[in-house]
C-alpha atoms as a PDB file:
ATOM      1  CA  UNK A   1      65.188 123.612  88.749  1.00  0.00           C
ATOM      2  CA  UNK A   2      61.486 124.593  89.393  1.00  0.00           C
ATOM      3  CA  UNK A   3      59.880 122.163  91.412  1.00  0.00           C
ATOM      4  CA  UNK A   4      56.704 124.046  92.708  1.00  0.00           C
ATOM      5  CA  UNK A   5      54.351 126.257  91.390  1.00  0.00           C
ATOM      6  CA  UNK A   6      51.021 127.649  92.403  1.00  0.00           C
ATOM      7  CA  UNK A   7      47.266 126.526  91.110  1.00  0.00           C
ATOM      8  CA  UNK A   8      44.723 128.361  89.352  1.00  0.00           C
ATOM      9  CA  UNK A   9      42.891 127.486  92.660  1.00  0.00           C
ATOM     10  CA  UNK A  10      45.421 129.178  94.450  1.00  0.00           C
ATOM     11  CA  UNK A  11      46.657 125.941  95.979  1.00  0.00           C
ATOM     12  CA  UNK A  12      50.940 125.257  96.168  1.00  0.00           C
ATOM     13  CA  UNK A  13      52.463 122.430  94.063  1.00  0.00           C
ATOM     14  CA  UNK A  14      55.639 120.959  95.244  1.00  0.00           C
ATOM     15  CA  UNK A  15      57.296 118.035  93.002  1.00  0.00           C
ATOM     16  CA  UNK A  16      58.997 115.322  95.684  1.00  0.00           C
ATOM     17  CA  UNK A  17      60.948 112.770  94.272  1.00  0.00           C
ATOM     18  CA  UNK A  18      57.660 110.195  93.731  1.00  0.00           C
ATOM     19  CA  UNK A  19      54.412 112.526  93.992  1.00  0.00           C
ATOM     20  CA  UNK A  20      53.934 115.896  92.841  1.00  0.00           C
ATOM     21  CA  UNK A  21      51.746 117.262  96.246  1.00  0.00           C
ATOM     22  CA  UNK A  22      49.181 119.812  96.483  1.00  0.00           C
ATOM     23  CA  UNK A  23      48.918 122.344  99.392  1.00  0.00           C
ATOM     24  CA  UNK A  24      45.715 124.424 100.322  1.00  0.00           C
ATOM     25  CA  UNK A  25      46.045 127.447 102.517  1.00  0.00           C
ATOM     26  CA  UNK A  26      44.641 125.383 106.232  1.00  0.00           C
ATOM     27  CA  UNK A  27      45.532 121.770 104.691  1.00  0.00           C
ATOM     28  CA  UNK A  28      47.466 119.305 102.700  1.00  0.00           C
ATOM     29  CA  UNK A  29      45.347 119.070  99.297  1.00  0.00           C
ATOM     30  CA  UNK A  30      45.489 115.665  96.504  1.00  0.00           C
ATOM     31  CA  UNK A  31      48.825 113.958  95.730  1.00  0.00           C
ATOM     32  CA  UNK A  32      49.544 112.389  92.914  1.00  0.00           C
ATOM     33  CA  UNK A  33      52.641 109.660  92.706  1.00  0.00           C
ATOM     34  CA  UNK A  34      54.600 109.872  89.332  1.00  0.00           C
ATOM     35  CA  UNK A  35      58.057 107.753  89.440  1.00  0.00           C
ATOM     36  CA  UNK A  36      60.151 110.520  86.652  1.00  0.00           C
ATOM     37  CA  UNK A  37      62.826 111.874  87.556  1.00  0.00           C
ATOM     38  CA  UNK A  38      60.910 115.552  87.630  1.00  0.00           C
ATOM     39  CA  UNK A  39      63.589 118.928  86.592  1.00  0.00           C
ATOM     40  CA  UNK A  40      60.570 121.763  86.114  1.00  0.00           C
ATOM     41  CA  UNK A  41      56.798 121.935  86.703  1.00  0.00           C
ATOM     42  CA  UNK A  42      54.369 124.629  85.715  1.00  0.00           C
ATOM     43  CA  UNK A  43      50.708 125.645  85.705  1.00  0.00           C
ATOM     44  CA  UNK A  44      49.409 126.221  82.715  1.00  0.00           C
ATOM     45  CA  UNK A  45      45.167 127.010  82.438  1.00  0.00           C
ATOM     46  CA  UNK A  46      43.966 123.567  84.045  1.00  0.00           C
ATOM     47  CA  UNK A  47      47.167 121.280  83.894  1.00  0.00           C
ATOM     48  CA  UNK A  48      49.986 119.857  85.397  1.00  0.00           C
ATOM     49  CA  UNK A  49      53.441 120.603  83.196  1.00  0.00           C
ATOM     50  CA  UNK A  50      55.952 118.409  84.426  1.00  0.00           C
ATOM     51  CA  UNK A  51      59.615 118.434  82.785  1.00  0.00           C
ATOM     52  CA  UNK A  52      61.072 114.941  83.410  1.00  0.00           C
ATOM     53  CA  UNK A  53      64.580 113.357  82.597  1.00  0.00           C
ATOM     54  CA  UNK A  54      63.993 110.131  81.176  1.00  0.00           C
ATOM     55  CA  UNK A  55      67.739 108.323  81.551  1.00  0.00           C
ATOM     56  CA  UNK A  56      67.096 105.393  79.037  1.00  0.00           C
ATOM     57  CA  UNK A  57      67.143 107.782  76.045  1.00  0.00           C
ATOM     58  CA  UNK A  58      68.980 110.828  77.440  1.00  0.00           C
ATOM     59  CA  UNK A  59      66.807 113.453  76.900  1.00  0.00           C
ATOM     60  CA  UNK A  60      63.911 115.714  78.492  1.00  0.00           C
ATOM     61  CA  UNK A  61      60.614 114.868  78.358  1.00  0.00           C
ATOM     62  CA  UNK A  62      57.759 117.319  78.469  1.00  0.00           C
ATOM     63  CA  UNK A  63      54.476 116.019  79.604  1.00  0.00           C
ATOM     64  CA  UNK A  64      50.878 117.766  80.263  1.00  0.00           C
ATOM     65  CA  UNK A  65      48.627 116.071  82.605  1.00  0.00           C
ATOM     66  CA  UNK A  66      44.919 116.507  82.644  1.00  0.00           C
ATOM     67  CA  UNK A  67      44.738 115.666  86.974  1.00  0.00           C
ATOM     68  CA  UNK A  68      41.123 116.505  86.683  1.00  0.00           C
ATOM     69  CA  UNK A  69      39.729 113.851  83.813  1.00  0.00           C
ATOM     70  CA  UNK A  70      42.990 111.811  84.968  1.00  0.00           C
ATOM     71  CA  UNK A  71      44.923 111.512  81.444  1.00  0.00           C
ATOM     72  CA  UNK A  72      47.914 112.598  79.552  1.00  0.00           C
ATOM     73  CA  UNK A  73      47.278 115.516  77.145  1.00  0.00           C
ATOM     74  CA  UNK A  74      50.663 115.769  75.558  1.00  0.00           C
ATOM     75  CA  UNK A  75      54.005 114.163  75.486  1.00  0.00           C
ATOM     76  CA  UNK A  76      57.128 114.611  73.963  1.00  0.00           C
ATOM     77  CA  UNK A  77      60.620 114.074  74.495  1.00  0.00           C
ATOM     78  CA  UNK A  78      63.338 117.115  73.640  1.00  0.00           C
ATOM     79  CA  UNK A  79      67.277 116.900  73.855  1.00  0.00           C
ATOM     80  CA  UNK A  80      67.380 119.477  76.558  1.00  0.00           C
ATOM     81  CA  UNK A  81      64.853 121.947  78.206  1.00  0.00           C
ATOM     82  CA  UNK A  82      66.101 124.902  79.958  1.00  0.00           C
ATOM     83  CA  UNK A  83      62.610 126.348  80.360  1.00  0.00           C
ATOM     84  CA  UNK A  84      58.859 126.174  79.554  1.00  0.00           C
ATOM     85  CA  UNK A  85      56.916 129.632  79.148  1.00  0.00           C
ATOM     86  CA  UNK A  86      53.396 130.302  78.438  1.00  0.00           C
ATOM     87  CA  UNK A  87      51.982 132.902  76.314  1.00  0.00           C
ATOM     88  CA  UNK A  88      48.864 133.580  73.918  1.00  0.00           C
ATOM     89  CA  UNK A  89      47.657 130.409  75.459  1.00  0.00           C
ATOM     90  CA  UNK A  90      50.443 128.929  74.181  1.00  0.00           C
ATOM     91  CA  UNK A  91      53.489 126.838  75.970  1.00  0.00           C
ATOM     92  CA  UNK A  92      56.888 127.273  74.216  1.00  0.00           C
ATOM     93  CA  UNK A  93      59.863 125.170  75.283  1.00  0.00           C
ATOM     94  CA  UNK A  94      63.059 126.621  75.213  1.00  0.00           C
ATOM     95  CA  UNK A  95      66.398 124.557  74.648  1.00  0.00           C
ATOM     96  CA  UNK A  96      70.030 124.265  75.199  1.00  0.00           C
ATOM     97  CA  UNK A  97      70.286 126.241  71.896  1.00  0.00           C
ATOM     98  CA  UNK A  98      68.142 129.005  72.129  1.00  0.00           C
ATOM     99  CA  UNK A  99      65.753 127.470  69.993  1.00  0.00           C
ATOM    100  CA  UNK A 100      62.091 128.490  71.129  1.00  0.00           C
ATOM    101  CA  UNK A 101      59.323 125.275  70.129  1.00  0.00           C
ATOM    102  CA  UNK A 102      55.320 125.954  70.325  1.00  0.00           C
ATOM    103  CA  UNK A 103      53.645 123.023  71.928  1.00  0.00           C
END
């Protein structure tokens, strides 16, 4: 489970159970509350990845949050996520099977 990860800003993320917070180097930056159940997050250009378990339907969901404009850019729910990767400006998500999926 990856449940921090560091900013383009250079600032520390660490996922909590209800708020993903934000650490500067002298201070405690934003927080932002999200209720998921959160497995993974990432960093990728200018938003928040955040791998969530979503128990109703029994499967992963990946989400990419715009924190800046304060939106949702992408969601979709997968069977199982062992990891997210980024590449070419690309994320791929990687499942239970080996199967690699460009999002």
């Amino acid at each position: 489970m990856k449940c921090s990860t560091v900013t383009d800003q250079q600032m520390l993320a660490v996922a909590r159970p209800h708020a993903v917070h934000f650490f500067q180097s002298l201070d405690l930056g934003p927080t932002y509350g999200f209720d998921e159940l959160k497995k993974m997050i990432f960093w990728f250009n200018s938003y928040l990845v955040m791998v969530s378990e979503d128990r109703r339907m029994a499967k992963n969901v990946l989400t990419v949050y715009d924190l800046t404009n304060q939106f949702i850019a992408f969601s979709e729910p997968f069977d199982t996520i062992v990891d997210v990767v980024s590449e070419w400006s690309s994320l791929f998500v990687i499942n239970s099977n080996g199967l690699v999926r460009s999002s």
